[in-house]
Protein backbone atom coordinates (compact mmCIF):
# COMPACT_ATOMS: atom_id res chain seq x y z
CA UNK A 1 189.74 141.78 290.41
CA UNK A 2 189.91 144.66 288.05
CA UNK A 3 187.21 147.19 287.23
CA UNK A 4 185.29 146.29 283.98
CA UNK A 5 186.18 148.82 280.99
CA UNK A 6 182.41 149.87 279.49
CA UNK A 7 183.84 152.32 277.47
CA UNK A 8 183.07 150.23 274.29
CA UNK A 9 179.23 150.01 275.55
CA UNK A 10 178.99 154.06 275.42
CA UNK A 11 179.84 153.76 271.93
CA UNK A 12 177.26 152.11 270.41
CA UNK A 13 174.30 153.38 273.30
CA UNK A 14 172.64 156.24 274.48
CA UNK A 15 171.48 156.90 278.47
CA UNK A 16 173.22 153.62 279.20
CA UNK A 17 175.98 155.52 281.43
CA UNK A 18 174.12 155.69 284.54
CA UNK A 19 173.57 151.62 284.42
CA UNK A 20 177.20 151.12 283.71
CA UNK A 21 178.06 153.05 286.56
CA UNK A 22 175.92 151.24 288.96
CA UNK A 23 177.17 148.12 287.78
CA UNK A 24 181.06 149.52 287.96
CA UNK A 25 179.94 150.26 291.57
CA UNK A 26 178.16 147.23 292.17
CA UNK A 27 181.43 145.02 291.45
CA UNK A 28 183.57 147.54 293.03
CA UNK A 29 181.46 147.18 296.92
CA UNK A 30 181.12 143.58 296.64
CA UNK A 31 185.33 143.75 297.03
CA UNK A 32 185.70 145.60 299.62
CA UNK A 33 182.20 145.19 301.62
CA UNK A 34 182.21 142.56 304.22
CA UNK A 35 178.84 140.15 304.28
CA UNK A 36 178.64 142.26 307.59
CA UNK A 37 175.03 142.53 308.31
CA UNK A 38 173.61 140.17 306.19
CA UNK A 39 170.47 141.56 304.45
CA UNK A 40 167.28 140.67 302.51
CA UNK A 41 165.71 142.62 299.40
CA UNK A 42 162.32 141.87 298.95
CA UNK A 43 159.68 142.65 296.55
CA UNK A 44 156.10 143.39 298.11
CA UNK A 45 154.23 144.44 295.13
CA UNK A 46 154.85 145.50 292.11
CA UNK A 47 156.05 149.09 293.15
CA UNK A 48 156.99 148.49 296.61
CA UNK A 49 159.81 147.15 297.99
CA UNK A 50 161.41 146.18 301.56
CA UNK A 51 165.23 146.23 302.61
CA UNK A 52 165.99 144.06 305.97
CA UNK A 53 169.03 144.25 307.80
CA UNK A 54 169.78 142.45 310.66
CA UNK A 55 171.51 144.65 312.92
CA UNK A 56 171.28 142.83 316.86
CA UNK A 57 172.26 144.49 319.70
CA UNK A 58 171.90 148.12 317.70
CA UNK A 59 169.35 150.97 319.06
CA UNK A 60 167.74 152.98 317.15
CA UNK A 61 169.93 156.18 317.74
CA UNK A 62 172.88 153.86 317.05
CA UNK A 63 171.74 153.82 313.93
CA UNK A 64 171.33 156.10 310.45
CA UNK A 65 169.55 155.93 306.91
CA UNK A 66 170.08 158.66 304.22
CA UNK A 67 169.16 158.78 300.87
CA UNK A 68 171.53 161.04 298.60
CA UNK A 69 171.42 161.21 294.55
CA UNK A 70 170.22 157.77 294.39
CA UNK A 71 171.92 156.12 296.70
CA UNK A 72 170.66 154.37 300.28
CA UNK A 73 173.41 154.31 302.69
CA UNK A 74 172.54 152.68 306.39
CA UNK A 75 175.35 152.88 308.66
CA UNK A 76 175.26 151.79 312.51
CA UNK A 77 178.02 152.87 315.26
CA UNK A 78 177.65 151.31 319.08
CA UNK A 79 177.92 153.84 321.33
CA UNK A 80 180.72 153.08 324.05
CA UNK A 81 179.83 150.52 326.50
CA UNK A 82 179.38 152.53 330.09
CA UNK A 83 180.01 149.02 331.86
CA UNK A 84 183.42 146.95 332.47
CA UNK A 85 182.85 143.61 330.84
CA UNK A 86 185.03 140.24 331.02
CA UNK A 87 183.79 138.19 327.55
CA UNK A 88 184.89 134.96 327.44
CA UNK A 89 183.59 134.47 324.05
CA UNK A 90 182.22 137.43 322.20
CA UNK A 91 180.23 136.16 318.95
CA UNK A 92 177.75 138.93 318.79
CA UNK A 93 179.19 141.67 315.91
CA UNK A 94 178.93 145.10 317.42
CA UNK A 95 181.10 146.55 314.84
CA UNK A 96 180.26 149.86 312.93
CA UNK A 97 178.92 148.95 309.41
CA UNK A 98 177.93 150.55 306.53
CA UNK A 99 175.54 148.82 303.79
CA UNK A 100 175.27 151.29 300.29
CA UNK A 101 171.91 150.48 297.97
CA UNK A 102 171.41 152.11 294.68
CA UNK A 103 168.17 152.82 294.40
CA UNK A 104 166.12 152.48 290.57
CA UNK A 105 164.72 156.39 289.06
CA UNK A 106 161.64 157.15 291.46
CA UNK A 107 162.14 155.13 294.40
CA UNK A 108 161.76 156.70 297.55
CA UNK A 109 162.52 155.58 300.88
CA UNK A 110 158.67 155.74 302.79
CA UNK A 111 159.97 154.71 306.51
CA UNK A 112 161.56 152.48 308.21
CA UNK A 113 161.76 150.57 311.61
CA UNK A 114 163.35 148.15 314.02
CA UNK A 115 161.91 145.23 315.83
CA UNK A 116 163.57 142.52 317.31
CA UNK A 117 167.27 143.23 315.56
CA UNK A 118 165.63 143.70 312.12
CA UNK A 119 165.73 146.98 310.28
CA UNK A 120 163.34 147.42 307.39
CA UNK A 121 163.50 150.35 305.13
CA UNK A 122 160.41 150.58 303.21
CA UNK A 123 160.74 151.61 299.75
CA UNK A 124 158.25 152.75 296.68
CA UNK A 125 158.28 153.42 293.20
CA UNK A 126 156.00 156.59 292.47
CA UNK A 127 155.94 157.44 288.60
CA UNK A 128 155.15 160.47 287.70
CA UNK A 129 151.96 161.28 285.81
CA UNK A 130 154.04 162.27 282.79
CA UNK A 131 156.03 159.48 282.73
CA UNK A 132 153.24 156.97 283.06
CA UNK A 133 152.33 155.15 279.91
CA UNK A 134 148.65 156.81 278.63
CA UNK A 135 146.52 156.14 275.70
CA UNK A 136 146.78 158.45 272.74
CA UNK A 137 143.47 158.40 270.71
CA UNK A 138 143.63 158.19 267.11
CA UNK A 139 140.81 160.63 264.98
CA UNK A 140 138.53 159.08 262.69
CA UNK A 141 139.22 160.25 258.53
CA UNK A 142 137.12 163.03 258.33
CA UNK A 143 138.28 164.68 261.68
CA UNK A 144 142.19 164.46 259.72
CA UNK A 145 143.19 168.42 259.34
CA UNK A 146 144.85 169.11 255.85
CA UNK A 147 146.72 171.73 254.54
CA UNK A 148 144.72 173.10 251.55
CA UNK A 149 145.73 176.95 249.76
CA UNK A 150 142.22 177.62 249.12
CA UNK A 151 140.93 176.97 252.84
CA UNK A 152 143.55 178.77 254.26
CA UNK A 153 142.06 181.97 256.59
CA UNK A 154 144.44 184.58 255.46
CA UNK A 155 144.44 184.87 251.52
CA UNK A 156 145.72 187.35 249.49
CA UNK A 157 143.94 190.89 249.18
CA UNK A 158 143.54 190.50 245.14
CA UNK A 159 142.22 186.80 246.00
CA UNK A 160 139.55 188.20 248.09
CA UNK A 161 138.61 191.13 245.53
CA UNK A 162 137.95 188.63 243.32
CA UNK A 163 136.09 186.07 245.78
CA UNK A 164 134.17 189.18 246.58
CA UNK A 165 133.62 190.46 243.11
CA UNK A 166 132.46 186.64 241.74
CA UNK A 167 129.69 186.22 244.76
C-alpha cells in the first residue's frame, strides 16, 4: 500500500501539517510493524493516560523508554542466554522489539513500571496556564474608554492659552 498524498489538504488549511504527518506515519508503521507485543492504550481520566505492553520473559534492564520530539519509542533486547538450552517447542517471543507512539502537544511520560510481564508507561496531559481556556470579563457602558479630541491630556499650547484665558 502506497503512502497517502495530503498535499491537497495543505492547500486549503493552516497548522494541519503536523496531523498529516502523524497520520502518514501512522499508515506507514502499521506496514512494516509486526503485532509483536501486543499492547493496550487506555484512558484513565480525562488528562491521563496508560500504555501496556506485554513484554514476558523481559527484565527491566532488558528494556528502554525514550521520549524524543513527540514521539514514545519502547524497545526491548534479551540479553544472551548464559545457559545451553535444548527447546523442544519454543512459543515464548524473546525477540528484540520496538513499539513507536506519537504522543498529542503536552503529554508527558510521568513513569513507568513492570509487573508480572506488563509494562505500563504512564502518561499526562499538563496544559499550560496560557493555553488553558480563561474567562475574559466584559466592562459595563460607562467603564467603555473613548477616544474624544477635547479629553485628550496633551492639547495644543494655543488650546490651553485659551482654556486658561476663558476660566
Amino acid at each position: 500500500m502506497n503512502s497517502i498524498d495530503f498535499s491537497p489538504l495543505y492547500r486549503s488549511t493552516v497548522g494541519f501539517d503536523r496531523l498529516a504527518s502523524l497520520l502518514d506515519t501512522a499508515l506507514r508503521a502499521d506496514q512494516i510493524s509486526p503485532g509483536y507485543p501486543p499492547y493496550d492504550i487506555e484512558a484513565l481520566e480525562e488528562n491521563r493516560y496508560a500504555v501496556t505492553l506485554a513484554v514476558a520473559g523481559f527484565e527491566e534492564k532488558e528494556l528502554d523508554i525514550q521520549v524524543e520530539n513527540g514521539v514514545l519509542t519502547v524497545s526491548g533486547k534479551k540479553a544472551g542466554d548464559k545457559a545451553e538450552r535444548k527447546y523442544l517447542h519454543r512459543g515464548i517471543a524473546q525477540r528484540a522489539f520496538e513499539r513507536k507512539f506519537s504522543l498529542a502537544d503536552f503529554v508527558e511520560v510521568k513513569d513507568a513500571h513492570l509487573a508480572n510481564g506488563l509494562l505500563t508507561i504512564n502518561l499526562e496531559r499538563e496544559i499550560p496556564e496560557a493555553m488553558k481556556p480563561r474567562q475574559i470579563a466584559i466592562g459595563s457602558g460607562d467603564k467603555v474608554l473613548e477616544h474624544r479630541p477635547e479629553a485628550t491630556a496633551e492639547r495644543a499650547p494655543a488650546e490651553k492659552k485659551a482654556v486658561a484665558g476663558a476660566a
